[in-house]
Structures are given as C-alpha cells and as structure tokens.
Protein backbone atom coordinates (compact mmCIF):
# COMPACT_ATOMS: atom_id res chain seq x y z
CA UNK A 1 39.67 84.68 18.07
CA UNK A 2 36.77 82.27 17.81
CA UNK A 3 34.09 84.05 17.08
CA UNK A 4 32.71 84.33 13.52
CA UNK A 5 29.22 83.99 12.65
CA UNK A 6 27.54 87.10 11.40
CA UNK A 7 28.96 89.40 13.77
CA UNK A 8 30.76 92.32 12.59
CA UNK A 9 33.87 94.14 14.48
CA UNK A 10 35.36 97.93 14.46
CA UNK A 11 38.82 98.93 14.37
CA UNK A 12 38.08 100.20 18.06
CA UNK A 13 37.71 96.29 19.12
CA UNK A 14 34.14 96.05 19.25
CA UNK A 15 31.75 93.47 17.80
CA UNK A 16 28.58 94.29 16.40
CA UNK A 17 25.47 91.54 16.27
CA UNK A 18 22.62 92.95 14.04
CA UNK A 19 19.39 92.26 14.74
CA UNK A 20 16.98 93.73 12.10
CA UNK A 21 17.44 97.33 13.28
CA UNK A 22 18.93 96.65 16.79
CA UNK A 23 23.25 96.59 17.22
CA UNK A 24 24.42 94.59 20.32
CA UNK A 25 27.82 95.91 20.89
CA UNK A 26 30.21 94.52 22.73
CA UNK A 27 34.18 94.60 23.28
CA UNK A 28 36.23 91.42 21.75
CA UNK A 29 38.33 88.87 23.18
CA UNK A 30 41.39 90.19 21.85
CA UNK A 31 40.18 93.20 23.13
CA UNK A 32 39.15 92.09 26.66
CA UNK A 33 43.12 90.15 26.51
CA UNK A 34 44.67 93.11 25.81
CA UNK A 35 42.83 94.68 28.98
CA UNK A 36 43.28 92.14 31.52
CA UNK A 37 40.73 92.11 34.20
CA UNK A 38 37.69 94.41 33.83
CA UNK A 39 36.99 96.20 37.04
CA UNK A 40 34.46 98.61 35.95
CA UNK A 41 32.11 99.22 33.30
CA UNK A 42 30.23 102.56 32.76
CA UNK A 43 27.80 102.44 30.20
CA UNK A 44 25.15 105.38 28.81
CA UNK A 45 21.58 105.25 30.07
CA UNK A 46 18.92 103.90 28.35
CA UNK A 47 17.24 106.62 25.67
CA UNK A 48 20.66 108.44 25.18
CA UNK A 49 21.39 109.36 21.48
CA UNK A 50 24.42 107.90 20.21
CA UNK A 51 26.67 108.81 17.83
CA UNK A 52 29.18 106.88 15.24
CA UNK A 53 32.48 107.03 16.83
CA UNK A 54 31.46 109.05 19.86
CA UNK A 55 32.81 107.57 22.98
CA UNK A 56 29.89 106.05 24.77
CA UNK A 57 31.47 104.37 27.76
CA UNK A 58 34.36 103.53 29.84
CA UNK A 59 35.67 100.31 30.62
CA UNK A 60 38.38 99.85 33.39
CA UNK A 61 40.89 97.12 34.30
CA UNK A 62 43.70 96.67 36.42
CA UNK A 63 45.55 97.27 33.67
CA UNK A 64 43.87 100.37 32.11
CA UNK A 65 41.10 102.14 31.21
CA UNK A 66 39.41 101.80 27.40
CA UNK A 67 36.49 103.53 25.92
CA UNK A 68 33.94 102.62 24.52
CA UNK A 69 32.63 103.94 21.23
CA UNK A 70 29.42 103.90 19.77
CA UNK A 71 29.73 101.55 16.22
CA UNK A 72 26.48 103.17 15.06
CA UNK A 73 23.93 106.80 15.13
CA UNK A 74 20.97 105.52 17.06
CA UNK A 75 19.23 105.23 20.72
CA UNK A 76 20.29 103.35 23.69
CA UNK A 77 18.11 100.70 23.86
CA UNK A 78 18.96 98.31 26.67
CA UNK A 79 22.32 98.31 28.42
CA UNK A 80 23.73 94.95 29.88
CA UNK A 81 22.99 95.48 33.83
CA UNK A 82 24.56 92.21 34.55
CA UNK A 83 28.11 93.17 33.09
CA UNK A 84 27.80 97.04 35.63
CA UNK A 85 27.40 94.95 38.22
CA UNK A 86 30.16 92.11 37.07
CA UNK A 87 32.57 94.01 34.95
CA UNK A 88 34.18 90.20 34.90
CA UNK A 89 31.83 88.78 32.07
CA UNK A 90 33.41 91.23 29.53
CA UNK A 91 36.77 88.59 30.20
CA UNK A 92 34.73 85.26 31.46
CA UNK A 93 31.93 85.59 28.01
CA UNK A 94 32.77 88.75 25.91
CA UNK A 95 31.02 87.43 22.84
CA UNK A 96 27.54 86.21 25.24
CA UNK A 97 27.12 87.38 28.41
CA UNK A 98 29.90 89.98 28.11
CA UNK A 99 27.26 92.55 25.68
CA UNK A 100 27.56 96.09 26.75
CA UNK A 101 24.65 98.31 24.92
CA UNK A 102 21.99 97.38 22.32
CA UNK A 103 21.43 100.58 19.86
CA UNK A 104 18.32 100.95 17.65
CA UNK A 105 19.70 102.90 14.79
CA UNK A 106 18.23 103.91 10.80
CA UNK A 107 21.34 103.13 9.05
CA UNK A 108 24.46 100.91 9.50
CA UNK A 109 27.78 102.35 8.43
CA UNK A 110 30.63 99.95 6.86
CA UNK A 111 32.06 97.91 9.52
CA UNK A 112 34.94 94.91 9.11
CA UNK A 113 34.03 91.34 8.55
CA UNK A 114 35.75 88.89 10.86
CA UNK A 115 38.45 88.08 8.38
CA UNK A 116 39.29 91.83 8.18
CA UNK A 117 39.13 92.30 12.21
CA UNK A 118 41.65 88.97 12.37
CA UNK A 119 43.85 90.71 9.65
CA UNK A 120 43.95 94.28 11.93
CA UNK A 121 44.64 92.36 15.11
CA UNK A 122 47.27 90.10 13.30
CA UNK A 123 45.47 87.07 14.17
C-alpha cells in the first residue's frame, strides 16, 4: 500500500478523502489486487440517498464481483463517469483517477486510519 495522506479506509476496502463535507470513495489497491481486472462498474445515480454500510454499487472483474458500500449517510453527489466507462482505472489509478462516488453527508462515522487499514490487510 502506498497511499497515506489524510485518507481514511473501511474494513470493506474502501478509502475515504474528506473534503469539508464531501467523501470521495473509492476501492483500494489491495482491494483492486485482490480483484484482478475490473470489467464493470455500476455505481448509484446522482441525488440517491445513501446509507452507512448499505451496498451502493457493484464492481465486477474477471475474477469476481465486489460491492460497493456506502462509508457514510449522505447524497450522491457526483459519480466518476470516466471509471463506468473504463472500469480499468479502478486497477491502472485506484487512489486518483480510480474514485467511484463523492457523497455530501452531515456527519462522519469512525473510520480506520491507514496504519489500522495496513494492520487489517496484514500489510
């Protein structure tokens, strides 16, 4: 894993980038490694209410097929149009160009620091 800065990760294998009151949410390497290559993404639509832990999403590889899970309560805000329509940036740039949904939400639950997501993952 590589990525640090102020991000902040779930036990599902997301990362979470807080911006004021905006989470971009995306899936991490490890998590992307452990899928193999990303065929598919399905993401919700802009607007849609979100809820903590609630599966979101759906993201398929030749491999398997993972969900994803909202990290916060909020609104869609944007979803990463790029990544529907080249499901290979969640492998090539997970951590950039690899962001799934952006979520406006009112309050941010406890979420894992990146030594505590590198202690889950054994890394």
């Amino acid at each position: 894993m590589t990525e640090q800065g102020t991000l902040k990760y779930t036990a599902d294998h997301e990362w979470v980038d807080v911006d004021g009151d905006v989470a971009t949410v995306g899936i991490t390497a490890y998590a992307a490694e452990k899928l193999g290559d990303v065929v598919f993404v399905d993401l919700p639509a802009v607007g849609a209410t979100v809820a903590s832990g609630a599966i979101v999403g759906e993201i398929e590889s030749t491999k398997s097929v993972g969900e994803l899970f909202a990290p916060v309560n909020g609104t869609v805000e944007a979803v990463n149009d790029a990544v529907v329509a080249s499901p290979e940036l969640v492998n090539s740039d997970p951590f950039g160009e690899g962001w799934l949904i952006k979520v406006k939400f009112t309050e941010l639950p406890q979420l894992l620091s990146f030594d505590e997501y590198s202690a889950l993952v054994g890394e």
